[in-house]
Protein backbone atom coordinates (compact mmCIF):
# COMPACT_ATOMS: atom_id res chain seq x y z
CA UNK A 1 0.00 0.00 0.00
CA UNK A 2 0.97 3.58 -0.43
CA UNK A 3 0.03 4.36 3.22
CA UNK A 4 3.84 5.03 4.23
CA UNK A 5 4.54 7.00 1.62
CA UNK A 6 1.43 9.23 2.19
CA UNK A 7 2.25 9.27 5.84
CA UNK A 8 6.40 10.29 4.90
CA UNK A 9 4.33 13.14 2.62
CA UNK A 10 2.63 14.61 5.33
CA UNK A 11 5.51 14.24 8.08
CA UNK A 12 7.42 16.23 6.07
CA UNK A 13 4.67 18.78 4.83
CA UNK A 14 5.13 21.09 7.37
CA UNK A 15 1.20 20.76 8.37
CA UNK A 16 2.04 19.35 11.21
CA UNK A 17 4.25 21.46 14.32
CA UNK A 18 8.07 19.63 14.45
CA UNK A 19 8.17 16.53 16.47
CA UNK A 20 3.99 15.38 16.62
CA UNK A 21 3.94 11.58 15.81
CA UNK A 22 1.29 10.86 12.84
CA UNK A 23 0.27 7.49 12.92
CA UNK A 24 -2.36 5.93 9.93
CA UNK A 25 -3.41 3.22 8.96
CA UNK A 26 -4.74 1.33 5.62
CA UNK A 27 -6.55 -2.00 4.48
CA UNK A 28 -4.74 -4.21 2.20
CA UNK A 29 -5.79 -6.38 -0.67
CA UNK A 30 -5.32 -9.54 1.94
CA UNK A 31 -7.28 -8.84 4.70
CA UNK A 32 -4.92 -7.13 7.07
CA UNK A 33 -4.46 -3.29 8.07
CA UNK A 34 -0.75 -1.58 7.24
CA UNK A 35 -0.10 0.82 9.85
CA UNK A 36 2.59 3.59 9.02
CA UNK A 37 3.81 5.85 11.86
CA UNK A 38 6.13 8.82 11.35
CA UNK A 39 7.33 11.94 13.05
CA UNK A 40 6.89 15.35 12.02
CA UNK A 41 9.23 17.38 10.41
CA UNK A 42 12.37 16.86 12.45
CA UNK A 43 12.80 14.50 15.77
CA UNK A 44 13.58 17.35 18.04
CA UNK A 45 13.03 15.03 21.09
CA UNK A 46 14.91 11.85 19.90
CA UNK A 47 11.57 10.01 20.36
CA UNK A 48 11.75 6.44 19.00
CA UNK A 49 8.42 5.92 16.64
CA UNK A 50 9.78 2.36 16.53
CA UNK A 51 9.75 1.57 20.13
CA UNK A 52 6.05 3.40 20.36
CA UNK A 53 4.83 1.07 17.46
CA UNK A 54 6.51 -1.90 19.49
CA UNK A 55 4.34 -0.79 22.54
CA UNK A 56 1.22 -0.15 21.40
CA UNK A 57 1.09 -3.13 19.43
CA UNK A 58 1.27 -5.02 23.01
CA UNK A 59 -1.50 -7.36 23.07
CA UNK A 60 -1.67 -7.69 19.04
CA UNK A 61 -0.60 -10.10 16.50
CA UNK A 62 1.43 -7.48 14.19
CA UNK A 63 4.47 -7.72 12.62
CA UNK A 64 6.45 -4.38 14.10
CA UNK A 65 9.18 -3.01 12.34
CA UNK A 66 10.91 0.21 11.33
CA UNK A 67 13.79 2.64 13.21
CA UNK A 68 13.73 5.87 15.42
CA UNK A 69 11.70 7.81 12.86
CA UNK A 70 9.49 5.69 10.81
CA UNK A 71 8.10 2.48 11.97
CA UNK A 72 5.48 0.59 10.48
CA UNK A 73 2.73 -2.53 11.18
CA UNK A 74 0.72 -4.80 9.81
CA UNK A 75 -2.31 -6.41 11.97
CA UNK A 76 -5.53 -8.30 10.85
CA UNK A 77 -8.65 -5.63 10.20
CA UNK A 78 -10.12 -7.56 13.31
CA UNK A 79 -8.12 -5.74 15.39
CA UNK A 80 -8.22 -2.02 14.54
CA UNK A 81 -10.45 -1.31 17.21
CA UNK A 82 -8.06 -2.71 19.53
CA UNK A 83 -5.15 -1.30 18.15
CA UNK A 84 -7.18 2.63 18.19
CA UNK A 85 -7.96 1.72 21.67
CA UNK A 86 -4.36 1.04 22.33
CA UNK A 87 -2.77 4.32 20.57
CA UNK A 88 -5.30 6.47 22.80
CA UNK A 89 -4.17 4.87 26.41
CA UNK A 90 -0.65 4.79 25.15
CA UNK A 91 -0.41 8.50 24.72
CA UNK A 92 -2.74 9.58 27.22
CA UNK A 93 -0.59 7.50 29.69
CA UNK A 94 2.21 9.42 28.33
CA UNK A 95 0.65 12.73 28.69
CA UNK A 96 0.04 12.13 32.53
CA UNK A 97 3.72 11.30 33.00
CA UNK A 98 4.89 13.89 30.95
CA UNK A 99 2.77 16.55 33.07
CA UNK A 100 3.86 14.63 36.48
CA UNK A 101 7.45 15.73 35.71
């Protein structure tokens, strides 16, 4: 699928402020969902998108895999919901320890 390309595309766009972590997925021809997460512009924060991917996915049958500023997925459809669920508690978690310190 052309999802990672799309999502490199708008990473580097400039819509988004420098460092925000755009994550999207797609449905492929074979049943299964291609997820492609990036970071914005330039990785001001050294934030691994790789090692986010790798956590969220906790839980899921994906295949993980990618480096510090691109990382991407692939999961079965049947577990979007799942995976949505997971992106929201991952970063609201990290939004509560980010404000604690």
């Amino acid at each position: 699928s052309l999802i990672g390309t799309i999502t490199s595309i708008i990473s580097k766009s400039g819509v988004y402020n420098e460092g925000k972590i755009l994550i999207s997925m797609a449905h492929n021809v074979d049943g299964n969902t291609k997820i492609s997460a990036r970071i914005s512009r330039h990785n001001i924060n050294n934030i691994n998108v790789k090692e986010i991917l790798d956590n969220i996915c906790i839980g899921i049958n994906a295949e993980v895999g990618g480096h510090i500023e691109a990382a991407g997925a692939i999961i079965n459809q049947a577990d979007e919901e799942l995976f949505i669920r997971n992106v929201k508690e991952f970063f609201n978690k990290s939004l509560i320890e980010n404000v604690g310190n």
